[in-house]
Structures are given as structure tokens and as C-alpha cells.
C-alpha atoms as a PDB file:
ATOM      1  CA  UNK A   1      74.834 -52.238  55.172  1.00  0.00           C
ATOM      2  CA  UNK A   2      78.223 -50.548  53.705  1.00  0.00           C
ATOM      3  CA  UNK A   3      79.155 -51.847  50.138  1.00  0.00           C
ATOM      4  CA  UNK A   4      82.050 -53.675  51.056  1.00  0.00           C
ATOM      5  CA  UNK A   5      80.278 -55.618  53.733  1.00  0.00           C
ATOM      6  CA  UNK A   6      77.670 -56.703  51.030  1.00  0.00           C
ATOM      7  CA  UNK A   7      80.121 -58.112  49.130  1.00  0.00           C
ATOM      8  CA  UNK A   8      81.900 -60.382  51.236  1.00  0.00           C
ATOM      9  CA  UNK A   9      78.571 -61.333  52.263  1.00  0.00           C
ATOM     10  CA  UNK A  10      77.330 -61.939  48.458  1.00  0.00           C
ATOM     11  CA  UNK A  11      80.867 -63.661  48.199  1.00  0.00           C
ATOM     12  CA  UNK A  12      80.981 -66.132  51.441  1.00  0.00           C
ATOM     13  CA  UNK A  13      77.018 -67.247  49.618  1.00  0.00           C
ATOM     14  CA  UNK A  14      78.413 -67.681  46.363  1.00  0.00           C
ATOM     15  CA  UNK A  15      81.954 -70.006  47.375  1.00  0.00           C
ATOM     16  CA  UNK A  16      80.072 -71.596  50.070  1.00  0.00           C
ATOM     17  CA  UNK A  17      76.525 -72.088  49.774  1.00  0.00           C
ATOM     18  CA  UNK A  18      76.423 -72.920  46.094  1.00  0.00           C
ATOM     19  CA  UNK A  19      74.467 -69.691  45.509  1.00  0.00           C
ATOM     20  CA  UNK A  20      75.025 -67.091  42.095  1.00  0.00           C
ATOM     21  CA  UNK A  21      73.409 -63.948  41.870  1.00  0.00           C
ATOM     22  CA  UNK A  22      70.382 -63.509  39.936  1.00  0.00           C
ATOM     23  CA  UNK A  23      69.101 -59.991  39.514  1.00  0.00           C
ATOM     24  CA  UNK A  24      70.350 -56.874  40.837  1.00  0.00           C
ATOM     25  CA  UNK A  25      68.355 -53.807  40.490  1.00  0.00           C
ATOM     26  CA  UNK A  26      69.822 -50.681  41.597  1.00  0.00           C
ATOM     27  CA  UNK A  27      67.432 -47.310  42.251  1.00  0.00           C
ATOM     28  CA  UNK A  28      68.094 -43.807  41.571  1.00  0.00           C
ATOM     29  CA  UNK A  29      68.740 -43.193  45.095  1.00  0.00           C
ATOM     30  CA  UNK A  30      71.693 -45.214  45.497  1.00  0.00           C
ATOM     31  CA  UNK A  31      69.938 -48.566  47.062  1.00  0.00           C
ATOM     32  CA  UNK A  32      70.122 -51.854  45.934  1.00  0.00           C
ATOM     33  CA  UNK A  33      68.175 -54.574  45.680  1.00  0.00           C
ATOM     34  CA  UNK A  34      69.958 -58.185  45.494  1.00  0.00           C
ATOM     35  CA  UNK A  35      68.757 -61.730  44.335  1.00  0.00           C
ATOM     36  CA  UNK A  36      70.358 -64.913  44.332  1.00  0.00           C
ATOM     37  CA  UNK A  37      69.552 -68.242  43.630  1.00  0.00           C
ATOM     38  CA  UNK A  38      70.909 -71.670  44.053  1.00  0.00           C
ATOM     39  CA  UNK A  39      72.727 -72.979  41.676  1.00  0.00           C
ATOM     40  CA  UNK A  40      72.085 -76.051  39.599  1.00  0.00           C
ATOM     41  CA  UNK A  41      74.294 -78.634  39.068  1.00  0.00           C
ATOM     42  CA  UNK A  42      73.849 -80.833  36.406  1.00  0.00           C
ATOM     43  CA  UNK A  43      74.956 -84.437  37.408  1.00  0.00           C
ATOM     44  CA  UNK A  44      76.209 -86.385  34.183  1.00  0.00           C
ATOM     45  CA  UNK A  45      75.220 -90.371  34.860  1.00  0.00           C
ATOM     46  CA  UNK A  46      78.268 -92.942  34.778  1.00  0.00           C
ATOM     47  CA  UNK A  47      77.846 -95.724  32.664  1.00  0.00           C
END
């Protein structure tokens, strides 16, 4: 996939989906490799 469509893809998870990225390992030959993971939301308890 072209850069630019990776991010806007990486960026419609992250707003939307409550995902954040994780790792990202990039090899010597230019390719990427991309994790995310769901974010955790701490909930605070009302007295």
C-alpha cells in the first residue's frame, strides 16, 4: 500500500476505533511492519 494511504488508514483506527499504535518496525528494504492495540481507558468510579 502507498505511504499516504497507510496513514489515513492508521489515522481513521486511531480517531475511530479507539486504537494507538504499538510497535513499528521498519526493515532495511524500505517495508514496514505496523502494530496497534486497543486502547485502555481507565474508568474513575463516582462516588
Amino acid at each position: 500500500m502507498p505511504r499516504n494511504a497507510v496513514r489515513k488508514l492508521l489515522t481513521d483506527h486511531a480517531e475511530y476505533g479507539g486504537w494507538e499504535l504499538s510497535r513499528l518496525r521498519r526493515y532495511r528494504d524500505g517495508t514496514r511492519d505496523v502494530w496497534l492495540r486497543r486502547k485502555v481507558l481507565r474508568v474513575v468510579p463516582t462516588l
